[in-house]
N, C-alpha and C. Protein backbone atom coordinates (compact mmCIF):
# COMPACT_ATOMS: atom_id res chain seq x y z
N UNK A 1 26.86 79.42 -104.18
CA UNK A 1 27.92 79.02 -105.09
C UNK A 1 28.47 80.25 -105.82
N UNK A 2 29.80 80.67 -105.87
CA UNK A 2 30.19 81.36 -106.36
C UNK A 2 30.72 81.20 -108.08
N UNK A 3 29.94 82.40 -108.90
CA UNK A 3 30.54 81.71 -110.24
C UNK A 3 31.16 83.33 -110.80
N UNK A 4 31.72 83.01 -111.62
CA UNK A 4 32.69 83.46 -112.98
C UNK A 4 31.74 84.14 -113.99
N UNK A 5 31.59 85.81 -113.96
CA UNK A 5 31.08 86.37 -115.19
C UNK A 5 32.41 86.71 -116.51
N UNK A 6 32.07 86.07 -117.11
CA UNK A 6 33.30 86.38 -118.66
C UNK A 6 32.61 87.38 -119.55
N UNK A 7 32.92 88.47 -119.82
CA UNK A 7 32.55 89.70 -120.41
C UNK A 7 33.54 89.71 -121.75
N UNK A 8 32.93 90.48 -122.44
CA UNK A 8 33.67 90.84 -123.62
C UNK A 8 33.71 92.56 -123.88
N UNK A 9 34.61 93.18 -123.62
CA UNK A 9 34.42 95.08 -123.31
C UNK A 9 35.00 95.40 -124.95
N UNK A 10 34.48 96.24 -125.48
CA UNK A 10 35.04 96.85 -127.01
C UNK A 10 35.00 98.15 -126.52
N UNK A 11 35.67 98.52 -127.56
CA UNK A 11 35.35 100.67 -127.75
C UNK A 11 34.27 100.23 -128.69
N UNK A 12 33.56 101.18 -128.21
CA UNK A 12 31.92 101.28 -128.98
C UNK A 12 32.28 101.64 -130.35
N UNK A 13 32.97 102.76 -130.24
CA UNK A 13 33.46 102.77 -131.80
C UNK A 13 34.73 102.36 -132.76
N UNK A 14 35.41 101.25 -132.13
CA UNK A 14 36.36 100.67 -132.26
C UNK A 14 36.03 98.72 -131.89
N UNK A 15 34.84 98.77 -132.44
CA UNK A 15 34.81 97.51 -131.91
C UNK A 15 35.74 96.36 -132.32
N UNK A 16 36.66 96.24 -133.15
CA UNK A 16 37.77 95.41 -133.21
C UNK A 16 38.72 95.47 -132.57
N UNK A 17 38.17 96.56 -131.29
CA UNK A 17 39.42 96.57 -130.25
C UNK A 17 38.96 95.90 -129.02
N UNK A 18 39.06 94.94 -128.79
CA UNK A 18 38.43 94.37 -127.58
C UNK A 18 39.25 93.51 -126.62
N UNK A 19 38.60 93.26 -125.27
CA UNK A 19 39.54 92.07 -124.28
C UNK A 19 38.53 91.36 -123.75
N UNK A 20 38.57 90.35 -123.49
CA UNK A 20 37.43 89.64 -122.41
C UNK A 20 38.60 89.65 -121.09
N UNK A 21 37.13 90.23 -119.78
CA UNK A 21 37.50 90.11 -118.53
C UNK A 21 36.37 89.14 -118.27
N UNK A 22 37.35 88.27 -117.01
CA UNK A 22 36.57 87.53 -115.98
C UNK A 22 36.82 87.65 -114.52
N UNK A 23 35.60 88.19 -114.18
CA UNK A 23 34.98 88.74 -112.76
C UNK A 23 34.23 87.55 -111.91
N UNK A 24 34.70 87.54 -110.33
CA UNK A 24 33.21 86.53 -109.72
C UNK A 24 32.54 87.46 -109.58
N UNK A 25 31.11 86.61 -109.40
CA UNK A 25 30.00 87.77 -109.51
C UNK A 25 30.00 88.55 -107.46
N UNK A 26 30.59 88.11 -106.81
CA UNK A 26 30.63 88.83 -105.26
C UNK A 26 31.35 90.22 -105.63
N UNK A 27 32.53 90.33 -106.58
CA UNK A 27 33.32 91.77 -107.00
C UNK A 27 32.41 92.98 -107.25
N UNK A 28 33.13 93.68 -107.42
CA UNK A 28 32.51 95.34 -107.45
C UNK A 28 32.35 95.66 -109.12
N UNK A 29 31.81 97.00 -109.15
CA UNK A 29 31.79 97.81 -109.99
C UNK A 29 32.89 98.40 -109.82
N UNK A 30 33.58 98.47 -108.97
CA UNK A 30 35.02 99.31 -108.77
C UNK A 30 36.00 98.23 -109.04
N UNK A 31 36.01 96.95 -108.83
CA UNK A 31 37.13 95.63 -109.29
C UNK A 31 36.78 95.88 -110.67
N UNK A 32 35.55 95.76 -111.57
CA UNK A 32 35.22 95.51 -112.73
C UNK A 32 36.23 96.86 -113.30
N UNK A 33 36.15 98.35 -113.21
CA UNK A 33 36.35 99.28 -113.53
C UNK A 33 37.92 99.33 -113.47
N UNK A 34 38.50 98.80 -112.03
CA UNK A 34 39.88 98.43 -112.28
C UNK A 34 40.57 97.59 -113.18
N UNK A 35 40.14 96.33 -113.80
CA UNK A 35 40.22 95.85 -114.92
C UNK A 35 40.37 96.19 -115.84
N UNK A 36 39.34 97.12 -116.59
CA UNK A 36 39.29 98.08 -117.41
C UNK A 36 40.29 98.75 -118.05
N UNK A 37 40.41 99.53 -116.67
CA UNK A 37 41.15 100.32 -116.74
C UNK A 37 42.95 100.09 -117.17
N UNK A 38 43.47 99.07 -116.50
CA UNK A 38 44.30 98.18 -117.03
C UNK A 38 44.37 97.57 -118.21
N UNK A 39 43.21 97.13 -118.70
CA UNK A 39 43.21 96.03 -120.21
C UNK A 39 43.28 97.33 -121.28
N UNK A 40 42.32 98.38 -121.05
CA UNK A 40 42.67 99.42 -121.85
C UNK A 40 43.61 100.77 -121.64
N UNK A 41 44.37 100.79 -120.96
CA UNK A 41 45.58 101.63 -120.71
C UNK A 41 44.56 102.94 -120.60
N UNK A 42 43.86 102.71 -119.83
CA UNK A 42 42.83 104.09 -119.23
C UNK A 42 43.66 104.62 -118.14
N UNK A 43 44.37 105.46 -117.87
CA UNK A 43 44.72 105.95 -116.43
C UNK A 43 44.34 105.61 -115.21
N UNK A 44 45.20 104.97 -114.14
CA UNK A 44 44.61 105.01 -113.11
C UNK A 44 44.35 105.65 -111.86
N UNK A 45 44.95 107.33 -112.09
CA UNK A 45 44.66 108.16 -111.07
C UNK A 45 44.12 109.04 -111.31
N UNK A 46 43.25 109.26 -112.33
CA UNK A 46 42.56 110.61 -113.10
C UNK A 46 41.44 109.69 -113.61
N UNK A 47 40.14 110.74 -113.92
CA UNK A 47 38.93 110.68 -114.40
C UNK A 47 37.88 109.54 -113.70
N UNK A 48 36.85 109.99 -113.91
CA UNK A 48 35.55 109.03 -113.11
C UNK A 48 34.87 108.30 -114.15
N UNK A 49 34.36 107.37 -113.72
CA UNK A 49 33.24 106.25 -114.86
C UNK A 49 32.33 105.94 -114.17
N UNK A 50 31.76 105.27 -115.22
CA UNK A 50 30.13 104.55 -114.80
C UNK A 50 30.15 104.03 -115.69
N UNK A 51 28.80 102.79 -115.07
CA UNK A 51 28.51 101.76 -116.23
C UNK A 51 27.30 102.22 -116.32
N UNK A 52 26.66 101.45 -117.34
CA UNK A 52 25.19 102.21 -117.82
C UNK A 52 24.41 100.59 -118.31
N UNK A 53 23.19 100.08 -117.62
CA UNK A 53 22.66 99.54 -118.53
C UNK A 53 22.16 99.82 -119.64
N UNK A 54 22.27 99.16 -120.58
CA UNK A 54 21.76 99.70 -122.10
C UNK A 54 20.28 99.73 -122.68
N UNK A 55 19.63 98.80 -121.87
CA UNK A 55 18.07 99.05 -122.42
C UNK A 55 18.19 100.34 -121.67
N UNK A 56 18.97 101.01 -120.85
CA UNK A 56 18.07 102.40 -120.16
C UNK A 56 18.70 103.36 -120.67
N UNK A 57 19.21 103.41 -121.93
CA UNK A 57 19.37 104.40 -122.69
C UNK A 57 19.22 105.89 -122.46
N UNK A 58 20.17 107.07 -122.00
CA UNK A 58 19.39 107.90 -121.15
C UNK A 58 19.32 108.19 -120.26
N UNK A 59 19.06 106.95 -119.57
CA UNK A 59 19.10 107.21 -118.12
C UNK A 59 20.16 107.17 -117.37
N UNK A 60 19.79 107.10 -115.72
CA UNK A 60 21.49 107.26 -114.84
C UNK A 60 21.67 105.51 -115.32
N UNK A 61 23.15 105.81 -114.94
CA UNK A 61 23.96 104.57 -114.61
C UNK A 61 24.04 103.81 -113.02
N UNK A 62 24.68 103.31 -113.12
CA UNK A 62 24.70 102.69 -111.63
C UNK A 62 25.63 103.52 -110.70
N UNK A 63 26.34 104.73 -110.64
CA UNK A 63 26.70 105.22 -110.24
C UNK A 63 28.42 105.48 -110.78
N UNK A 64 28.92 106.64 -110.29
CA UNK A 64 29.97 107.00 -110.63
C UNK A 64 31.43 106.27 -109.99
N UNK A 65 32.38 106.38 -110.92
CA UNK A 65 33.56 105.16 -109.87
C UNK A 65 34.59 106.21 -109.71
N UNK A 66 35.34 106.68 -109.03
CA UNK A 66 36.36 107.16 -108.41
C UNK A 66 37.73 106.37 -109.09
N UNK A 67 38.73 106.82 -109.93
CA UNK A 67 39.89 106.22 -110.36
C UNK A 67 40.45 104.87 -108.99
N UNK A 68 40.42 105.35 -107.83
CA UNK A 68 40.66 104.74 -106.54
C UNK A 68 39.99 103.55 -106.19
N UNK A 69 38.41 103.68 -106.56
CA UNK A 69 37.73 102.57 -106.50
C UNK A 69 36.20 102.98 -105.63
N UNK A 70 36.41 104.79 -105.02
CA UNK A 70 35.66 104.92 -104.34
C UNK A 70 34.48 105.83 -105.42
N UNK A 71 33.09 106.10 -104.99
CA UNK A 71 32.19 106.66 -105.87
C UNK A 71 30.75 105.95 -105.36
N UNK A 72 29.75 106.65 -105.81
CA UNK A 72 28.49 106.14 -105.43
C UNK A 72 28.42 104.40 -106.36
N UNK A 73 28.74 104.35 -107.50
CA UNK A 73 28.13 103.16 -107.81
C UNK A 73 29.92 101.81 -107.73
N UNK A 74 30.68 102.37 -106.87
CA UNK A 74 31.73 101.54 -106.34
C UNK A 74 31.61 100.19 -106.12
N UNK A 75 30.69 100.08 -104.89
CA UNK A 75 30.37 99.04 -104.15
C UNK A 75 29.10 97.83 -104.69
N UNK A 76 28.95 98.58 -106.25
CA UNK A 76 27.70 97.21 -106.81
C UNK A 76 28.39 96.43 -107.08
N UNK A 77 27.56 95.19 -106.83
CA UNK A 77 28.38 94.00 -106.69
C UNK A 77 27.87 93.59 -108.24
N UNK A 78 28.45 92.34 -109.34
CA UNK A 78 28.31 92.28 -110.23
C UNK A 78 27.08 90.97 -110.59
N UNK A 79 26.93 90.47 -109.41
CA UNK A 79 25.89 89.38 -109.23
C UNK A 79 24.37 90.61 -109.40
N UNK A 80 24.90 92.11 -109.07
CA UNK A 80 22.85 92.38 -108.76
C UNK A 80 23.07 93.29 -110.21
N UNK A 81 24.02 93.05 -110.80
CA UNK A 81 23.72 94.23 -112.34
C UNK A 81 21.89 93.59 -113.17
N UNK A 82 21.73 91.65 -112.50
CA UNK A 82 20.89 91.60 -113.33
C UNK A 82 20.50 91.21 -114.57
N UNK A 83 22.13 90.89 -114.58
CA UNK A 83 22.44 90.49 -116.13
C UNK A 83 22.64 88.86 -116.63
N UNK A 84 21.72 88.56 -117.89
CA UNK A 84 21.83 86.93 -118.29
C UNK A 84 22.79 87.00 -119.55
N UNK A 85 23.14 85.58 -119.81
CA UNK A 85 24.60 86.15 -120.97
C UNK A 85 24.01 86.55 -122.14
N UNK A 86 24.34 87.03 -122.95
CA UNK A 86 23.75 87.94 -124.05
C UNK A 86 23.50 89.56 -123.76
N UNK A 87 23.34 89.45 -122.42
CA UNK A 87 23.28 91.08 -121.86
C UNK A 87 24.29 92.21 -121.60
N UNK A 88 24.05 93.16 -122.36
CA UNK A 88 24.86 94.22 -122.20
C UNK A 88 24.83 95.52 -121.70
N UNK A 89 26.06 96.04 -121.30
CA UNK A 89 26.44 97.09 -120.30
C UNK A 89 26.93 98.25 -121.32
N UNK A 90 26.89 99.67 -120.95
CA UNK A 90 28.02 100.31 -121.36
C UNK A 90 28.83 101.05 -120.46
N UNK A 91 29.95 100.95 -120.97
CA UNK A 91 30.99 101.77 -119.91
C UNK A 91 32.03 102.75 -120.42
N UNK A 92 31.39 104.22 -119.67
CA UNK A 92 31.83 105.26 -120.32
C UNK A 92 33.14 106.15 -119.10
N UNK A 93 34.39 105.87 -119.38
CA UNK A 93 35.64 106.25 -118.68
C UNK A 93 35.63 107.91 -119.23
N UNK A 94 36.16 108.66 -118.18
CA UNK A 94 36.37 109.99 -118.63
C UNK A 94 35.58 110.61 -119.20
N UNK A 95 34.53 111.43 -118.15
CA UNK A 95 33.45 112.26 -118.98
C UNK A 95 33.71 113.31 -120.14
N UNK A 96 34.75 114.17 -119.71
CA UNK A 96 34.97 115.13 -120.60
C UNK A 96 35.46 114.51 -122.15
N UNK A 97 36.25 113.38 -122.09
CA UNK A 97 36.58 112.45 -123.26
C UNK A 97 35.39 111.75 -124.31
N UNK A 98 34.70 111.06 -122.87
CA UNK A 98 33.80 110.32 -122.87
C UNK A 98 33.96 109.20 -123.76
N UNK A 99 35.06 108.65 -123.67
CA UNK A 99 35.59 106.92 -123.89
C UNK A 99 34.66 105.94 -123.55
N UNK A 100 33.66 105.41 -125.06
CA UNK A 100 32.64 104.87 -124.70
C UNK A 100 32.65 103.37 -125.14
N UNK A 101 32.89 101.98 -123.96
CA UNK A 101 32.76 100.85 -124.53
C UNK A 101 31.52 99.95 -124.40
N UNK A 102 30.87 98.62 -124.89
CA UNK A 102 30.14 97.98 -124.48
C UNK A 102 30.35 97.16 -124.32
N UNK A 103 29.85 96.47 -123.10
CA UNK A 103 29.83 94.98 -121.98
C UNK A 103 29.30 93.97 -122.84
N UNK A 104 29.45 92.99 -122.99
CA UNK A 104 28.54 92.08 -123.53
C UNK A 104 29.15 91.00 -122.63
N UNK A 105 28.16 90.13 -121.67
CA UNK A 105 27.99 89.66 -120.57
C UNK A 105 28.11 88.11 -122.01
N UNK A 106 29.59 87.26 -121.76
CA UNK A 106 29.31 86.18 -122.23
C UNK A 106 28.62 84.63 -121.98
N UNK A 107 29.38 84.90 -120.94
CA UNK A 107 28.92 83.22 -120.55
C UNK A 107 29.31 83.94 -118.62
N UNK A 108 28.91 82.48 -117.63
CA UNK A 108 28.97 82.37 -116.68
C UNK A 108 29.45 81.04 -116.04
N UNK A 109 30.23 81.04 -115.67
CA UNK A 109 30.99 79.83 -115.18
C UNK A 109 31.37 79.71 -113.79
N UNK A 110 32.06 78.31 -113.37
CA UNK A 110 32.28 78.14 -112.29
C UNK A 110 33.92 78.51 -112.46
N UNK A 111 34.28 79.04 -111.02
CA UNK A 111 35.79 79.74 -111.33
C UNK A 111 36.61 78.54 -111.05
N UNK A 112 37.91 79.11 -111.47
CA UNK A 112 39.15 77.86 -111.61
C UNK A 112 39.86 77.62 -110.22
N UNK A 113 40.23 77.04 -109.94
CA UNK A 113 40.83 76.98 -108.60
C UNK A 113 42.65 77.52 -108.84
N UNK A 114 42.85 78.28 -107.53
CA UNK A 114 43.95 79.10 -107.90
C UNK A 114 44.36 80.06 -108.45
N UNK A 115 43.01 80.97 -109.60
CA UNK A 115 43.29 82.14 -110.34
C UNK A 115 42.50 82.95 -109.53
N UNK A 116 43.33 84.24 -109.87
CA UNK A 116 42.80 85.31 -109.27
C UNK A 116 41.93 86.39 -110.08
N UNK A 117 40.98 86.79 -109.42
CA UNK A 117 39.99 87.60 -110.40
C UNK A 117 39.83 88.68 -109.80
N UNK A 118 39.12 90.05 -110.77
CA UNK A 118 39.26 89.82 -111.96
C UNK A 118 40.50 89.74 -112.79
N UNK A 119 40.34 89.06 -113.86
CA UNK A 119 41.63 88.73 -114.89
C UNK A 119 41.26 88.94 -116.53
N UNK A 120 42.26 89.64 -116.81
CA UNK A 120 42.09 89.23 -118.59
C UNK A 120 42.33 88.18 -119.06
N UNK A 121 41.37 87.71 -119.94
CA UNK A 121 41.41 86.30 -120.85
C UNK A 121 42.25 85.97 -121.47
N UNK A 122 41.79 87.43 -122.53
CA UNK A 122 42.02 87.58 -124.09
C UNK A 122 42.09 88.73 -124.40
N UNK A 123 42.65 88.68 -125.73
CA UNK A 123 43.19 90.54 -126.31
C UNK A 123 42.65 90.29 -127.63
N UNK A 124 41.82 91.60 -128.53
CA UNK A 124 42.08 91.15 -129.53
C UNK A 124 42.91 91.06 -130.06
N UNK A 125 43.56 90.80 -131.60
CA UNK A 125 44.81 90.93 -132.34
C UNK A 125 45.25 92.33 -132.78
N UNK A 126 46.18 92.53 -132.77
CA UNK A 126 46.59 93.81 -132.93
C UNK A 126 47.20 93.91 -134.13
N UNK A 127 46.84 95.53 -134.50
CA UNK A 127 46.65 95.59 -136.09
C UNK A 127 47.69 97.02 -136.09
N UNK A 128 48.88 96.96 -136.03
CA UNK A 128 49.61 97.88 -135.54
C UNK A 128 49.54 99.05 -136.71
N UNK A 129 49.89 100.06 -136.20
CA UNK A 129 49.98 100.79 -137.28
C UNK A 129 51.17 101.56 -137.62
N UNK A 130 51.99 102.49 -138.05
CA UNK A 130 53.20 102.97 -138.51
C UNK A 130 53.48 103.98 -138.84
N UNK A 131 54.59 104.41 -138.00
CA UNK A 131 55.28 106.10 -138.02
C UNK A 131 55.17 106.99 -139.90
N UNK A 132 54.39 107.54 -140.22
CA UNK A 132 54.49 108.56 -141.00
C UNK A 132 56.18 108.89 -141.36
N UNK A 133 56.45 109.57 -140.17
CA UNK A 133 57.83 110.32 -140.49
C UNK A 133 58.93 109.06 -140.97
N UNK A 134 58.51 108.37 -139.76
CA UNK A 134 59.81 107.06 -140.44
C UNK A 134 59.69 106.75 -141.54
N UNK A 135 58.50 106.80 -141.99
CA UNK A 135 58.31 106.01 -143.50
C UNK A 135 58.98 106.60 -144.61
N UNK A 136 58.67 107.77 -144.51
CA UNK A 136 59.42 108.85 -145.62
C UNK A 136 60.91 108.41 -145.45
N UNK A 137 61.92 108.54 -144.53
CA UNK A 137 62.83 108.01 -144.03
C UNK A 137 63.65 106.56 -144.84
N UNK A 138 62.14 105.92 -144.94
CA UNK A 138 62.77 104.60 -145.32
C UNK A 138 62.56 103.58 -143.78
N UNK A 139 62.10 103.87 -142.74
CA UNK A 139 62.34 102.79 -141.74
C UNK A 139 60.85 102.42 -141.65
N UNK A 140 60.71 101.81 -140.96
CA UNK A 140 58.93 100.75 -140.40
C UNK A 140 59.30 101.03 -138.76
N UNK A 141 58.58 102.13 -138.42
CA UNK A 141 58.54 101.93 -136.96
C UNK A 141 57.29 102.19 -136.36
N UNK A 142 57.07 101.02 -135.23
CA UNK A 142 55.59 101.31 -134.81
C UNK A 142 55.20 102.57 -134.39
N UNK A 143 53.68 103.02 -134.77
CA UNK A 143 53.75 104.11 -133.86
C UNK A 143 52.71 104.26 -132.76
N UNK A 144 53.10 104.68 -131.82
CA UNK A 144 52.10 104.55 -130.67
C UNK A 144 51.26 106.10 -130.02
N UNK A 145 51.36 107.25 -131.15
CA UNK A 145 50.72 108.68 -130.85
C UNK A 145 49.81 108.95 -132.64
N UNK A 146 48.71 109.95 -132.04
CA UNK A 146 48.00 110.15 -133.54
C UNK A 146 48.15 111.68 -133.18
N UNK A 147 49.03 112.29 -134.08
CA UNK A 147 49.10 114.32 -133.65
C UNK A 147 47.72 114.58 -134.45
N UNK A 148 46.75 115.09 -133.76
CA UNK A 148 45.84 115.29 -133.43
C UNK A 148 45.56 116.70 -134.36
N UNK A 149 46.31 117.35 -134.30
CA UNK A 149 46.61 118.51 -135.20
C UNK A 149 46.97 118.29 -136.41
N UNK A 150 47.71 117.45 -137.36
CA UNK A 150 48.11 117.16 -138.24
C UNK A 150 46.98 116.37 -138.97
N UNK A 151 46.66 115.26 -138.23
CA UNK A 151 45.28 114.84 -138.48
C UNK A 151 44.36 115.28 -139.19
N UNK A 152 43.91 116.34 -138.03
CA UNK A 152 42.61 117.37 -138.80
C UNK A 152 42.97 117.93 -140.11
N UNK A 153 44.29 118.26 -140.42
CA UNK A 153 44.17 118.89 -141.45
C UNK A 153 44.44 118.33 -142.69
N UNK A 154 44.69 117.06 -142.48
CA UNK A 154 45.17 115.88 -143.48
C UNK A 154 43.91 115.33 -143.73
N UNK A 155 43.16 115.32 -143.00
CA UNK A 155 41.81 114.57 -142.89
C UNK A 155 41.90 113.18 -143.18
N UNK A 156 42.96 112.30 -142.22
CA UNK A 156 43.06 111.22 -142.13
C UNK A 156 44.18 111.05 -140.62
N UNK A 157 44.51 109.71 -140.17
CA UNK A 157 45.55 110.23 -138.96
C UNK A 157 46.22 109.69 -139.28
N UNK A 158 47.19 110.83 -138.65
CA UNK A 158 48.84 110.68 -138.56
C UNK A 158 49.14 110.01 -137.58
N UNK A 159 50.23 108.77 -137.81
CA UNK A 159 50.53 108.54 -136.64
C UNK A 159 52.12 108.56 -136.62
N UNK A 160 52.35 108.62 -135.41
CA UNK A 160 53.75 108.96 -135.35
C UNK A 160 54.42 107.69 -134.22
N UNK A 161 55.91 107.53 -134.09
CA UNK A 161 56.03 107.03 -132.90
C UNK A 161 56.91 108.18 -131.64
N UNK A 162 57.15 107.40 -130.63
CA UNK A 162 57.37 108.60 -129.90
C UNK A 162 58.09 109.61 -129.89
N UNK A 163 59.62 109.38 -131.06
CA UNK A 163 60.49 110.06 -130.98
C UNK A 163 59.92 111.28 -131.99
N UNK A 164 59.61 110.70 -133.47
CA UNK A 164 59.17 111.64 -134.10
C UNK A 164 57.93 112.46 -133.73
N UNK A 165 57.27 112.03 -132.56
CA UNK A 165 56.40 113.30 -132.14
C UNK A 165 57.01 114.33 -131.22
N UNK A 166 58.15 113.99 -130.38
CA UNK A 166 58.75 115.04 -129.59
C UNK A 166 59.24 115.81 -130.28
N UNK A 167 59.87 115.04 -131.69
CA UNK A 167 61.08 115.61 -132.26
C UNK A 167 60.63 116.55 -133.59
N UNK A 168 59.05 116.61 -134.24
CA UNK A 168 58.68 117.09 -135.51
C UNK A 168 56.91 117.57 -134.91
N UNK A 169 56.41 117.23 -133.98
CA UNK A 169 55.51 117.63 -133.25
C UNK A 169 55.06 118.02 -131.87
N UNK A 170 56.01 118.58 -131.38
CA UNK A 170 55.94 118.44 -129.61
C UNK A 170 54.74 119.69 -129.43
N UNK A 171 54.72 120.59 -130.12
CA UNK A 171 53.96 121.65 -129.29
C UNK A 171 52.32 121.31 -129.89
N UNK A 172 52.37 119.63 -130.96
CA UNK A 172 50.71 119.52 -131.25
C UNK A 172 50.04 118.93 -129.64
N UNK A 173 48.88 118.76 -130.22
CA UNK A 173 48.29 117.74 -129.35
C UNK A 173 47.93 116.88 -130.00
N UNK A 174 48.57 115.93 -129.02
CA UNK A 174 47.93 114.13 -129.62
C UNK A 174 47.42 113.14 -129.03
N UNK A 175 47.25 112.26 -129.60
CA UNK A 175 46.57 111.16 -128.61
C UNK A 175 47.80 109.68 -128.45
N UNK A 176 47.43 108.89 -127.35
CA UNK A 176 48.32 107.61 -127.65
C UNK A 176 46.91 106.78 -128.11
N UNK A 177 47.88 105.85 -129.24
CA UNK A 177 47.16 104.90 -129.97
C UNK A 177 46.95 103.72 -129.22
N UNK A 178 45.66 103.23 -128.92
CA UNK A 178 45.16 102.31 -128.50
C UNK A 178 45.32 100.91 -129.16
N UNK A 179 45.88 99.99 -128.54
CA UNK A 179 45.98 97.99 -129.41
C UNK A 179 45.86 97.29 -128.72
């Protein structure tokens, strides 16, 4: 019988940023990772991941995933991770970054007829945040970059939206804001 794992993925240190994916358990570590990668606007032709069980703290992961789908721990299927609901994973995208979220394995179900998996559920709510420069300005515009440079020295973040970072920060480095 084929069933439905429903996960709940956060940034480890952003845990109010979260999505639930639902995977059948026959899919990969490389379907699971493609998900991911999508629900959190992770790139999909650059950097490698792995998942990590969490009691093994430390130790290897189940192997590395290839942006593509290819890598030693690609082909685990999500039925042998092993996992009962309450159990959790971590999954760390981009070593040099090292973008670190945790799995929490919710429930297990029988799948729906007609949907295709894996799929996102749910998003959390988004808690937008707002252009610096515009504000001074007088306008409310979302912003979707944190100059990274400005930041540090403010010792809080700046965020900007896109125009005012080309246009008052192009030569910082920044990040895009995650929601």
């Amino acid at each position: 019988m084929v069933e439905v794992y429903v996960f709940k993925a956060a940034f480890k240190y952003r845990e109010g940023l979260w999505r639930r994916i639902a995977i059948k358990d026959g899919q990969t570590l490389a379907d699971f990772d493609g998900i991911l990668r999508e629900a959190f606007n992770h790139d999909t032709w650059d950097h490698l991941s792995e998942f990590y069980p969490v009691h093994a703290r430390g130790m290897s992961g189940f192997g590395e995933i290839e942006p593509h789908g290819g890598g030693s721990g690609a082909e685990v299927r999500i039925a042998d991770l092993g996992l009962s609901e309450g159990g959790k994973l971590e999954y760390v995208y981009d070593f040099g970054d090292n973008i670190q979220h945790v799995i929490t394995l919710e429930e297990i179900v029988e799948p729906e007829s007609g949907v295709k998996y894996p799929r996102i559920t749910a998003k959390s709510k988004t808690r937008k945040r707002y252009c610096v420069e515009c504000k001074l300005m007088g306008k409310k515009t979302v912003a979707t970059w944190i100059c990274i440079e400005c930041s540090e020295e403010a010792g809080a973040d700046i965020c900007l939206c896109a125009d005012c970072l080309t246009s008052e920060h192009e030569d910082h480095d920044a990040e895009e804001i995650q929601y």
